[in-house]
Protein backbone atom coordinates (compact mmCIF):
# COMPACT_ATOMS: atom_id res chain seq x y z
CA UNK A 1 -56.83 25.82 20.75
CA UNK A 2 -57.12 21.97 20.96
CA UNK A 3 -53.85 20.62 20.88
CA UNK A 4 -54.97 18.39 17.53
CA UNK A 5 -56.05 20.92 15.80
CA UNK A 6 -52.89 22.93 16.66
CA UNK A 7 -51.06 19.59 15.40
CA UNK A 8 -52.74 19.80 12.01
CA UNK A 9 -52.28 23.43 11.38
CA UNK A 10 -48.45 23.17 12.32
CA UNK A 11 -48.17 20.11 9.69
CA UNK A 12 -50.06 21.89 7.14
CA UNK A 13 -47.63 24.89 7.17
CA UNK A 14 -44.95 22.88 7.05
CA UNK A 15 -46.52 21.11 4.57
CA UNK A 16 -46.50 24.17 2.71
CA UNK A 17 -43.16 25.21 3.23
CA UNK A 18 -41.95 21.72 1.87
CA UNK A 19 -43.49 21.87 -1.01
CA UNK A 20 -41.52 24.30 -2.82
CA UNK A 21 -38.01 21.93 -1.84
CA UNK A 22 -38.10 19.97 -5.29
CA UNK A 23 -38.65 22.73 -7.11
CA UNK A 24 -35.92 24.97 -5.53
CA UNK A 25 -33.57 21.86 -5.71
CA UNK A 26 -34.38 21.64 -9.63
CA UNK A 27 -33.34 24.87 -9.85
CA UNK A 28 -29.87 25.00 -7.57
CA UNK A 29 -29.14 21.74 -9.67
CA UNK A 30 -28.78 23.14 -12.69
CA UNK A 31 -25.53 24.69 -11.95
CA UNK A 32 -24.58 23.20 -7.91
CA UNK A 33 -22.98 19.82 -8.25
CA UNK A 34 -25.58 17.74 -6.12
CA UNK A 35 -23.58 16.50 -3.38
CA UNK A 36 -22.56 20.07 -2.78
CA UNK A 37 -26.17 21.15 -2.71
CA UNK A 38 -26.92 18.51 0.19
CA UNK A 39 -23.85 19.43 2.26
CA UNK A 40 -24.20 23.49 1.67
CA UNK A 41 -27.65 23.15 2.66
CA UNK A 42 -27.21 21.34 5.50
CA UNK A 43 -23.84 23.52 6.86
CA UNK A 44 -26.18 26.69 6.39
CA UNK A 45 -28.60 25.61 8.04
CA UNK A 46 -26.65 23.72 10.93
CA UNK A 47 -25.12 27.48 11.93
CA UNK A 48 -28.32 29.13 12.04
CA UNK A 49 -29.48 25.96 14.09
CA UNK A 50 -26.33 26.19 16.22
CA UNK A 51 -27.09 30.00 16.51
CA UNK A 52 -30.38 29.82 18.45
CA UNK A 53 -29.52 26.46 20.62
CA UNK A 54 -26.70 29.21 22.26
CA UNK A 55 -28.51 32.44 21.78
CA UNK A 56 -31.75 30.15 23.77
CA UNK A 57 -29.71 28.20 26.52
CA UNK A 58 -30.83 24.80 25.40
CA UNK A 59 -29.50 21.46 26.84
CA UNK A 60 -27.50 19.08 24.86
CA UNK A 61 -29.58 15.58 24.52
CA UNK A 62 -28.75 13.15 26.87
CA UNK A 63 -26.92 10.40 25.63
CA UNK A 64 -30.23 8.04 24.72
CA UNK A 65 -30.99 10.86 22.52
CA UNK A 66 -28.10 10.29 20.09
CA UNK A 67 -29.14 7.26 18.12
CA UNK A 68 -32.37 8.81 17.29
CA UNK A 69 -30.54 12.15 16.58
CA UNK A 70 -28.56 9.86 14.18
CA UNK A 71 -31.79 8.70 12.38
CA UNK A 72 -33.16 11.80 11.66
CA UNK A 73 -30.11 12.90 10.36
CA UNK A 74 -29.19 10.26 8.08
CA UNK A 75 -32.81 10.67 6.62
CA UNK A 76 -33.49 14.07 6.37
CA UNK A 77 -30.58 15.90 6.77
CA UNK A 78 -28.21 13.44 4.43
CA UNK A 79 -30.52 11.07 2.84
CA UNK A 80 -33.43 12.70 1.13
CA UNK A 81 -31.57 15.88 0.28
CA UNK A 82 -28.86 13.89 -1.53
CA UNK A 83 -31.40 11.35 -3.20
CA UNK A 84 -33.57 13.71 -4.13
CA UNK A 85 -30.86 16.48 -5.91
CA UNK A 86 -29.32 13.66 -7.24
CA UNK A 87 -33.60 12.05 -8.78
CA UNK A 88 -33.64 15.88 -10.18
CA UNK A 89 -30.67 15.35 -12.81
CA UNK A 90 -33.17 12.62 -14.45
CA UNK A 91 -36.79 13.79 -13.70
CA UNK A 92 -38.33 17.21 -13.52
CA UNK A 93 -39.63 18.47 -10.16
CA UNK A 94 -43.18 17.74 -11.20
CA UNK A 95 -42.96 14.28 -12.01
CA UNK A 96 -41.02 13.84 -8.48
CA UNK A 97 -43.81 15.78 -6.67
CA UNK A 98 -46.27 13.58 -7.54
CA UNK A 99 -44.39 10.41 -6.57
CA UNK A 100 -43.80 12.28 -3.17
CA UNK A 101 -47.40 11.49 -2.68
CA UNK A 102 -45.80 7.97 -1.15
CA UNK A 103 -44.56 9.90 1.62
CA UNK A 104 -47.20 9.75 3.92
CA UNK A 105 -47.56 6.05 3.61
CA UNK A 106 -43.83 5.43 4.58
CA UNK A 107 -44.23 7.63 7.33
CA UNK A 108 -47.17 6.05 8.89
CA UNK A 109 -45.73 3.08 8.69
CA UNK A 110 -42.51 4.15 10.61
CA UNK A 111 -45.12 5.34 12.93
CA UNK A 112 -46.52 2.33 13.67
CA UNK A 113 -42.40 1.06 13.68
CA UNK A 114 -40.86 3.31 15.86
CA UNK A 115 -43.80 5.54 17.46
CA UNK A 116 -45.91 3.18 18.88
CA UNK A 117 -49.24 4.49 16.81
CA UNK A 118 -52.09 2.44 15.89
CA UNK A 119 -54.37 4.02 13.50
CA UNK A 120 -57.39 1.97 12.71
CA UNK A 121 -57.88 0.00 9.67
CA UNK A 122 -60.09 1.93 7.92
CA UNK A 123 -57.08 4.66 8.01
CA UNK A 124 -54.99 2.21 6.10
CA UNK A 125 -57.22 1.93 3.40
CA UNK A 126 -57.31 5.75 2.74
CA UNK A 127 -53.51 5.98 3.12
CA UNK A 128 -52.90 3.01 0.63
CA UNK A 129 -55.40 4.23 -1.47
CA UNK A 130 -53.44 7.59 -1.77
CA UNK A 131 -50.23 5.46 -2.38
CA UNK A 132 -51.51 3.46 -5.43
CA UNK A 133 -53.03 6.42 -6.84
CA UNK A 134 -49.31 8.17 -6.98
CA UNK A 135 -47.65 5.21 -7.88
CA UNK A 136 -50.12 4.46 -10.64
CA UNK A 137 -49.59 7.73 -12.16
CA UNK A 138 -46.25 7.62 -11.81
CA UNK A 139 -46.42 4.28 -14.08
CA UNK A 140 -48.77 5.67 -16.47
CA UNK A 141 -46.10 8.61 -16.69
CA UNK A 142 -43.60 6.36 -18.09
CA UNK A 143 -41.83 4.70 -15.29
CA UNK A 144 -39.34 3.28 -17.50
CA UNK A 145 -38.32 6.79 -19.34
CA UNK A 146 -36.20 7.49 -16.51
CA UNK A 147 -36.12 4.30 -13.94
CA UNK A 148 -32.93 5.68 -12.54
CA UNK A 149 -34.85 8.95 -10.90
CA UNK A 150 -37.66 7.04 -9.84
CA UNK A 151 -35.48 4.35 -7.77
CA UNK A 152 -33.50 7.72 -6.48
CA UNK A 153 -36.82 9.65 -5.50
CA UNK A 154 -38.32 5.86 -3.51
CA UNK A 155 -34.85 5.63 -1.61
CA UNK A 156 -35.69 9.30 -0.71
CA UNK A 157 -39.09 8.30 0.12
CA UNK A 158 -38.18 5.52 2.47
CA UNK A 159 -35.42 7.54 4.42
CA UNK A 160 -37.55 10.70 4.90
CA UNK A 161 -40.55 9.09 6.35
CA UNK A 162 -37.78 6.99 8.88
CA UNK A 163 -36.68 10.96 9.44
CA UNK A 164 -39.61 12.41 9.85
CA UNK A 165 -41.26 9.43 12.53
CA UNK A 166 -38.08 8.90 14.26
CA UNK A 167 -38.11 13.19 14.43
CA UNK A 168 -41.34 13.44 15.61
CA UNK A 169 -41.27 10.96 18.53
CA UNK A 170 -38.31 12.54 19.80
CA UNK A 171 -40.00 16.41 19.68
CA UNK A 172 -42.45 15.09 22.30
CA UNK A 173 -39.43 15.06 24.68
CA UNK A 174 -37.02 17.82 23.09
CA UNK A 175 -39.03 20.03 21.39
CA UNK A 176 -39.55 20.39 17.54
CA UNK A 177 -36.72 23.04 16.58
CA UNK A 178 -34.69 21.54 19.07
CA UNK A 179 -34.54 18.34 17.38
CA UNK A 180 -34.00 19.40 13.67
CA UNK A 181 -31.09 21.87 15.20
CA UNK A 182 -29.25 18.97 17.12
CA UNK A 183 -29.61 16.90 14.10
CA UNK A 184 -27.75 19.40 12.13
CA UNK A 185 -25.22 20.46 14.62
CA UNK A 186 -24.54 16.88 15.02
CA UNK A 187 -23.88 16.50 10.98
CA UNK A 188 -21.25 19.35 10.53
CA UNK A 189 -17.85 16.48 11.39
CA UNK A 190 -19.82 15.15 8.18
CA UNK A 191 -21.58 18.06 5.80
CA UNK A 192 -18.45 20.51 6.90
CA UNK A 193 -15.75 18.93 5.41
CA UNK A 194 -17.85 17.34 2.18
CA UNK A 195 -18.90 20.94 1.36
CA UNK A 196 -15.16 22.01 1.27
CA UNK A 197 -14.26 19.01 -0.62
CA UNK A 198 -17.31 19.41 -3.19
CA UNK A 199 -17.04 23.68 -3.23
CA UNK A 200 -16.75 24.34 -7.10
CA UNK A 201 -14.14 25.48 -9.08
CA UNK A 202 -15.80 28.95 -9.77
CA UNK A 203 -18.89 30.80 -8.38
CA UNK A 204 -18.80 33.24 -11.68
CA UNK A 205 -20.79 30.82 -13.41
CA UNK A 206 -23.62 30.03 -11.23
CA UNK A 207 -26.76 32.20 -11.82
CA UNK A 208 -28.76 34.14 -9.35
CA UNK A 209 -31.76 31.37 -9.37
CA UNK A 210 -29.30 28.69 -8.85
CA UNK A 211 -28.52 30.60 -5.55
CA UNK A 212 -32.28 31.74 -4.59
CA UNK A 213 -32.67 27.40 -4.81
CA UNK A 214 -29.54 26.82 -2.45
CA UNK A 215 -31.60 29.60 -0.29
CA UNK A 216 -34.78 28.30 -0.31
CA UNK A 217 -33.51 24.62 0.52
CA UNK A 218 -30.89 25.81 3.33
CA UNK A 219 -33.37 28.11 5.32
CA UNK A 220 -37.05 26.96 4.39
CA UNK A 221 -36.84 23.11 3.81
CA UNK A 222 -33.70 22.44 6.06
CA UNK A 223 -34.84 24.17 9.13
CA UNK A 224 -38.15 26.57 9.17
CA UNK A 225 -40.25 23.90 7.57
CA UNK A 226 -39.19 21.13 10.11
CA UNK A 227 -39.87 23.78 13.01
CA UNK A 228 -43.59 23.37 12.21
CA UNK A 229 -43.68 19.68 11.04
CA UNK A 230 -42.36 17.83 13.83
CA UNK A 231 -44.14 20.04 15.97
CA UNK A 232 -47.32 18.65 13.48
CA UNK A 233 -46.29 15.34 13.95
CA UNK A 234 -45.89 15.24 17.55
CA UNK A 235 -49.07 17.04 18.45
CA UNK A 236 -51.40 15.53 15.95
CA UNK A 237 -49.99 12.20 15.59
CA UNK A 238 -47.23 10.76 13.16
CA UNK A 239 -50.12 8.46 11.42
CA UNK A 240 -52.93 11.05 11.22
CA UNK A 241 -51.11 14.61 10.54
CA UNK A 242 -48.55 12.58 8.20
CA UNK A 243 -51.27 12.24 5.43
CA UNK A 244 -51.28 15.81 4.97
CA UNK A 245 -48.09 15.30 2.80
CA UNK A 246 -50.78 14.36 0.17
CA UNK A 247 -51.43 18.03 -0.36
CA UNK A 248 -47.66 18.46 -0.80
CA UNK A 249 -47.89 17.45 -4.72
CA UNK A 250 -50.77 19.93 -5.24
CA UNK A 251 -48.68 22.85 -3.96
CA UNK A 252 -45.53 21.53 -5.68
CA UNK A 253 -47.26 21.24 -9.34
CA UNK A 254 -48.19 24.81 -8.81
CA UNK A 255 -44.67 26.36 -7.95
CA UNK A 256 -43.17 24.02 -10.60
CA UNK A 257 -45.87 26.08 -13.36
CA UNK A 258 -45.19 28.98 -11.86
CA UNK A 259 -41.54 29.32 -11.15
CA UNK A 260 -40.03 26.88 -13.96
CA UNK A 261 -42.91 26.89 -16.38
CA UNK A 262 -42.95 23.10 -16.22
CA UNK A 263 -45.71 21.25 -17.98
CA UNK A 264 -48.70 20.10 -15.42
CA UNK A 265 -50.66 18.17 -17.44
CA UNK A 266 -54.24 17.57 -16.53
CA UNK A 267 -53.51 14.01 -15.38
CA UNK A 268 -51.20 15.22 -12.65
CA UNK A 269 -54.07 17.55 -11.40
CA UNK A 270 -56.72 14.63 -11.17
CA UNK A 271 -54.26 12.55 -9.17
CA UNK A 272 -53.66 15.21 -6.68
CA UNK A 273 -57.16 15.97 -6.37
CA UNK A 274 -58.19 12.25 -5.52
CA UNK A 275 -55.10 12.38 -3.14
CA UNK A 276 -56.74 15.29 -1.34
CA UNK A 277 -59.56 13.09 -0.83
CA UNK A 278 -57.52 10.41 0.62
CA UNK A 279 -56.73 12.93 3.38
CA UNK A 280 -59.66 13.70 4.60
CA UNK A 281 -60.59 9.82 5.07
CA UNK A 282 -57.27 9.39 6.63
CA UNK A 283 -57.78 12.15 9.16
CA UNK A 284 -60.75 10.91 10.01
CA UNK A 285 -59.50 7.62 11.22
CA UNK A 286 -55.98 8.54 12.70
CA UNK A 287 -57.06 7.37 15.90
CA UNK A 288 -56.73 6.24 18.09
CA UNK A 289 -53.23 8.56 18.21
CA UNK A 290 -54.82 11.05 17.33
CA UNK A 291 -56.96 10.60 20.82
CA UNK A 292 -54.29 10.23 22.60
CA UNK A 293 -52.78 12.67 24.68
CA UNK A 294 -49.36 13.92 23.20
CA UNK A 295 -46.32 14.13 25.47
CA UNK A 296 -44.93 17.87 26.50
CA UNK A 297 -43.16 19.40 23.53
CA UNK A 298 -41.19 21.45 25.90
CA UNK A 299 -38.38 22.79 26.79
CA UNK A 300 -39.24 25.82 24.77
């Protein structure tokens, strides 16, 4: 299969997989304290990421590795988690869905920043296009009802797309699980001793969805999902495969009807739907990264 196609089915899966994170988080939220959620979910997933660096021999990062390591950690293994659990107290997960739509614009731009990509123009209009359409809604939604959340979910914004670039052009020399694992591993001194400090008083009163959310977060978005996204990102481009978080509202709105019987009103499914649009016009003109030839993604 040609390695940009492979790029774009990797990111949509992970794509996929991310897209049920809000609404698992709204869930676990409602009885995990927030900061507890982010440092659970990250100590979880840190052992099972520990678990198959020994179980598969891997080699520690050099030492030019470790400030990028740091990045990715502070955005997607701290930053977003914590912003984001702590957005959920004042929005619902569908309202924060759609204003994840601004996702892929961020992370283009830290492309460009620290990846070295230059997409053409005409892939900058699609991707701003997509960005005013979420941030419109999310105005005509009542941006002041909760301003709070909405400065909470754009922090998360900003630090996940610096995650997810800075993530991506380190897979092309570590690998993709390699890099989300060593980002964890490298967290524990931090998300170990926070989740001791912020363990509550009594597990008898959290219910069994409240668990299935810590779950979902700790295994899915915390580790599978980022074993198919950087892998995305570094085959397909950072730019160009980085739109296809403009589906991720689409999915989202559905778990959010399905699993907490949220409201999705029909403005929310217009939005997404001239989103979608946005990334096929995006894809179209990711080059020229996506023409270039991406780096080895070993060792595997």
């Amino acid at each position: 299969m040609d390695r940009n196609k492979e790029g774009w089915i990797s990111g949509f899966v992970g794509v996929l997989i991310f897209s049920g994170s809000l609404p698992a988080t709204r869930v676990a939220v409602a009885d995990f304290d927030p900061v507890f959620l982010t440092v659970a979910r990250a100590c979880i997933a840190a052992i099972l990421g520990a678990a198959l660096l020994l179980i598969l021999r891997q080699k520690r990062p050099d030492r030019s590795h470790l400030p990028s390591l740091g990045i990715v950690s502070l955005g997607v293994v701290i930053g977003f988690p914590l912003l984001t659990a702590l957005a959920l107290r004042h929005i619902t997960s569908a309202h924060s869905i759609v204003l994840i739509g601004l996702l892929p614009l961020t992370t283009a731009i830290f492309g460009v920043m620290r990846g070295g990509e230059r997409p053409q123009p005409a892939f900058w209009i699609f991707s701003i296009l997509g960005g005013c359409l979420v941030a419109g809604f999310s105005l005509l939604q009542g941006f002041s009802a909760s301003p709070i959340g909405d400065l909470l979910m754009l922090g998360a914004i900003l630090l996940c797309g610096l995650g997810y670039a800075e993530g991506a052009k380190l897979s092309r020399r570590l690998g993709g699980w390699q890099v989300i694992s060593w980002a964890l591993v490298f967290s524990l001194p931090v998300t170990a001793p926070l989740t001791l400090l912020t363990w509550p008083a009594s597990l008898s009163g959290i219910a069994l969805p409240a668990w299935l959310g810590l779950a979902y977060v700790s295994l899915f978005s915390m580790l599978i999902g980022f074993v198919f996204w950087y892998r995305g990102l570094a085959l397909g481009g950072i730019a160009g495969v980085g739109q296809l978080q403009l589906l991720q509202p689409f999915f989202g709105l559905f778990w959010s009807a399905l699993l907490l019987h949220e409201a999705v009103e029909w403005g929310m499914i217009v939005a997404t739907l001239a989103i979608v649009g946005c990334v096929v016009g995006a894809k179209r003109f990711a080059g020229p990264s996506d023409a270039k030839a991406p780096l080895s993604l070993a060792p595997r």
